[in-house]
C-alpha atoms as a PDB file:
ATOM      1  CA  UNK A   1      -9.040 -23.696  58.494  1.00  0.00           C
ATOM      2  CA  UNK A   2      -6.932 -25.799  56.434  1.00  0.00           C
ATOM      3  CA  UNK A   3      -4.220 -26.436  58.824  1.00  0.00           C
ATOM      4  CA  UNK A   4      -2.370 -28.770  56.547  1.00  0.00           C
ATOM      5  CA  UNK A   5      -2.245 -27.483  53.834  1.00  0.00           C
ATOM      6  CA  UNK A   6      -0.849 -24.083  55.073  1.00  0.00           C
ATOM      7  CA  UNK A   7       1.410 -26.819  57.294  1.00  0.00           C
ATOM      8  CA  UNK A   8       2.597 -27.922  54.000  1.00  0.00           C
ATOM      9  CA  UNK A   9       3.171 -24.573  52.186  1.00  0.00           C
ATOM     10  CA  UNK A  10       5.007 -23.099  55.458  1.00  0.00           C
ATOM     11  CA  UNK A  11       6.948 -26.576  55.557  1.00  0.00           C
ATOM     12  CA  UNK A  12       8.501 -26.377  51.962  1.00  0.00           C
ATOM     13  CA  UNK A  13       9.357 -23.027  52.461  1.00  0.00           C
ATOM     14  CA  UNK A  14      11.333 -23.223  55.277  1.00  0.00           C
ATOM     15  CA  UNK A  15      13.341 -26.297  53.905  1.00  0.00           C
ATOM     16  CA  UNK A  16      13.771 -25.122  50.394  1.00  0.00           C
ATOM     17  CA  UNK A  17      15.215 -21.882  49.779  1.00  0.00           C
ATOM     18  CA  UNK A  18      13.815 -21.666  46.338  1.00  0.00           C
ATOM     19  CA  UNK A  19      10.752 -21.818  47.254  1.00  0.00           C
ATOM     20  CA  UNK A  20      11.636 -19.515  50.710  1.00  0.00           C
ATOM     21  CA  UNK A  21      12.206 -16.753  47.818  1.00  0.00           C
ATOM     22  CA  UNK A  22       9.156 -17.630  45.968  1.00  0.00           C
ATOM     23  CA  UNK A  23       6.944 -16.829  49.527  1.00  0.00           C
ATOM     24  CA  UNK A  24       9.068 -13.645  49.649  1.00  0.00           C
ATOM     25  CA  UNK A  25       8.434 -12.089  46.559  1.00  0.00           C
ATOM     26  CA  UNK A  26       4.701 -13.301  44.953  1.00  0.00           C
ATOM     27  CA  UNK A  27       3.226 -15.406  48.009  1.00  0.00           C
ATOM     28  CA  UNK A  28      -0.140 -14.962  46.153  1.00  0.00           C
ATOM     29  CA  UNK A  29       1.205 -17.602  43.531  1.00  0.00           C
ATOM     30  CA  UNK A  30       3.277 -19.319  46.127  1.00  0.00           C
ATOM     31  CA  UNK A  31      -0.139 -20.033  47.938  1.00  0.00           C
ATOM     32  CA  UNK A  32      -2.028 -20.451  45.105  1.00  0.00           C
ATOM     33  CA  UNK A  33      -0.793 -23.927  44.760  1.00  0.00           C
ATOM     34  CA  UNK A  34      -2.117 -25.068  47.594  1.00  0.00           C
ATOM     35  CA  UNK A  35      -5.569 -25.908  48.726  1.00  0.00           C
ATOM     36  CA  UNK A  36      -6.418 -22.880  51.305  1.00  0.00           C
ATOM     37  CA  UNK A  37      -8.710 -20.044  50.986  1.00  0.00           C
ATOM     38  CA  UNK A  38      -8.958 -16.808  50.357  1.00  0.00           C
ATOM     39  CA  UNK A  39      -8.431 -15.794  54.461  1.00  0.00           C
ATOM     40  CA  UNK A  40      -5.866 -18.217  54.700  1.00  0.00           C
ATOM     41  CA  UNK A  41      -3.892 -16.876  51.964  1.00  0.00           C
ATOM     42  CA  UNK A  42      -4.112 -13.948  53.566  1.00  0.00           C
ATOM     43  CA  UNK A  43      -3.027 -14.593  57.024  1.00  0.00           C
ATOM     44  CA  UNK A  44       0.066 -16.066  55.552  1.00  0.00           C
ATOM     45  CA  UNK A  45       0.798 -13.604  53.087  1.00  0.00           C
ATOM     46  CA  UNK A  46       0.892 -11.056  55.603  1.00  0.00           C
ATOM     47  CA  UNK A  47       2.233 -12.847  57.909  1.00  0.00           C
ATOM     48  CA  UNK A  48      -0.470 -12.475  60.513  1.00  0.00           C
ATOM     49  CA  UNK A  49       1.601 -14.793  63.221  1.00  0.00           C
ATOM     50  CA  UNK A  50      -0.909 -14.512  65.940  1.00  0.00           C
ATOM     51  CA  UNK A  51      -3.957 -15.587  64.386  1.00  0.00           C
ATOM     52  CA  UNK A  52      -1.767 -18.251  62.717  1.00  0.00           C
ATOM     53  CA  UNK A  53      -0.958 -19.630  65.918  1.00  0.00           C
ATOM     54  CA  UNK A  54      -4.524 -19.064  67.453  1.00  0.00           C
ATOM     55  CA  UNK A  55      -6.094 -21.028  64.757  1.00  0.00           C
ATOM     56  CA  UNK A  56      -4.113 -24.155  65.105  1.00  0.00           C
ATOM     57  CA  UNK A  57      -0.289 -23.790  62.842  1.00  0.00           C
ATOM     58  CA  UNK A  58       2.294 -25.709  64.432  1.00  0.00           C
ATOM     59  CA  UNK A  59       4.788 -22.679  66.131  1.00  0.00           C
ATOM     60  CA  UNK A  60       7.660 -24.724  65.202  1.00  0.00           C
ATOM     61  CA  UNK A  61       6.503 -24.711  61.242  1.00  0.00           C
ATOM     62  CA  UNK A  62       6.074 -21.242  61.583  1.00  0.00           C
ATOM     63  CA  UNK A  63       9.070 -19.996  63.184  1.00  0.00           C
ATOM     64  CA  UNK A  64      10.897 -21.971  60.853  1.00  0.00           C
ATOM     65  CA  UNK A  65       8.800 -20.638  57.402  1.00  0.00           C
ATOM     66  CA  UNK A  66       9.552 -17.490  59.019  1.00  0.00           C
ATOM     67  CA  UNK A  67      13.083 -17.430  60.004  1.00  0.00           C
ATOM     68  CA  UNK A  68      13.463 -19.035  55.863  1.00  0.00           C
ATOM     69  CA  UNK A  69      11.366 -16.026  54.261  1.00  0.00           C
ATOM     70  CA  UNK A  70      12.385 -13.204  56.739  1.00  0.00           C
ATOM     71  CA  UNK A  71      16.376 -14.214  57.566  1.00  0.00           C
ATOM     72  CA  UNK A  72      17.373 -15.585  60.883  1.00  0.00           C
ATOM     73  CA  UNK A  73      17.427 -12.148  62.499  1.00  0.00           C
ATOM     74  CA  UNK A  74      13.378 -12.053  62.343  1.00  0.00           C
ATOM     75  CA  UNK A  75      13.533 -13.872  65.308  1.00  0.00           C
ATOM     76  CA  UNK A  76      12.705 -11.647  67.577  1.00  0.00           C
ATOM     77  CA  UNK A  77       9.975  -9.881  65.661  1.00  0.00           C
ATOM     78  CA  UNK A  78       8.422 -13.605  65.802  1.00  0.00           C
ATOM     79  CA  UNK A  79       8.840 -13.979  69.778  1.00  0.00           C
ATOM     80  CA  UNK A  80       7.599 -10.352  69.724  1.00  0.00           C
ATOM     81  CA  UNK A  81       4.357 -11.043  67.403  1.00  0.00           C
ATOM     82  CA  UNK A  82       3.534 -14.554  68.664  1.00  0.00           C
ATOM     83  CA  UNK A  83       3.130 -13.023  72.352  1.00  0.00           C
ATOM     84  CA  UNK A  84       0.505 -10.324  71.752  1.00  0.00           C
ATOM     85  CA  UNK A  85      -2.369 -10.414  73.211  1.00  0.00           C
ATOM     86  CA  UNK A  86      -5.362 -12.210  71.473  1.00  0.00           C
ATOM     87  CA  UNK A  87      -7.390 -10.193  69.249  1.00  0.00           C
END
């Protein structure tokens, strides 16, 4: 998995809100600038938390990408995804 680079992509998001909105509304070309496959595009286009985590993202990147995309209220849904169960 290409940890950085989705690093990276979840990193500029969350500290540019340009690029927050860009993630939000065509995260296929979002991602497409960065080096990560076609399963890692996916897990962060959908927003698949858990196996985000369980494959080695920083939680702190992601809660922050997340709270940028999502607004600050998505907090909870992220506590809520981020403790289920292994798949």
């Amino acid at each position: 998995m290409s940890i950085n680079a989705i690093e990276k992509a979840l990193w500029q998001a969350s500290i540019n809100p340009a690029l927050a909105q860009a993630l939000r509304e065509d995260a296929d070309s979002y991602l497409s600038q960065y080096n990560i496959d076609d399963k890692e595009r996916a897990l962060v286009a959908g927003w698949q938390l858990r196996a985000m985590l369980d494959n080695g993202v920083h939680p702190m990147v992601l809660l922050m990408a997340y709270a940028a995309v999502n607004g600050p209220e998505a907090g909870m849904k992220y506590v809520e995804e981020i403790h289920k169960p292994q798949a």
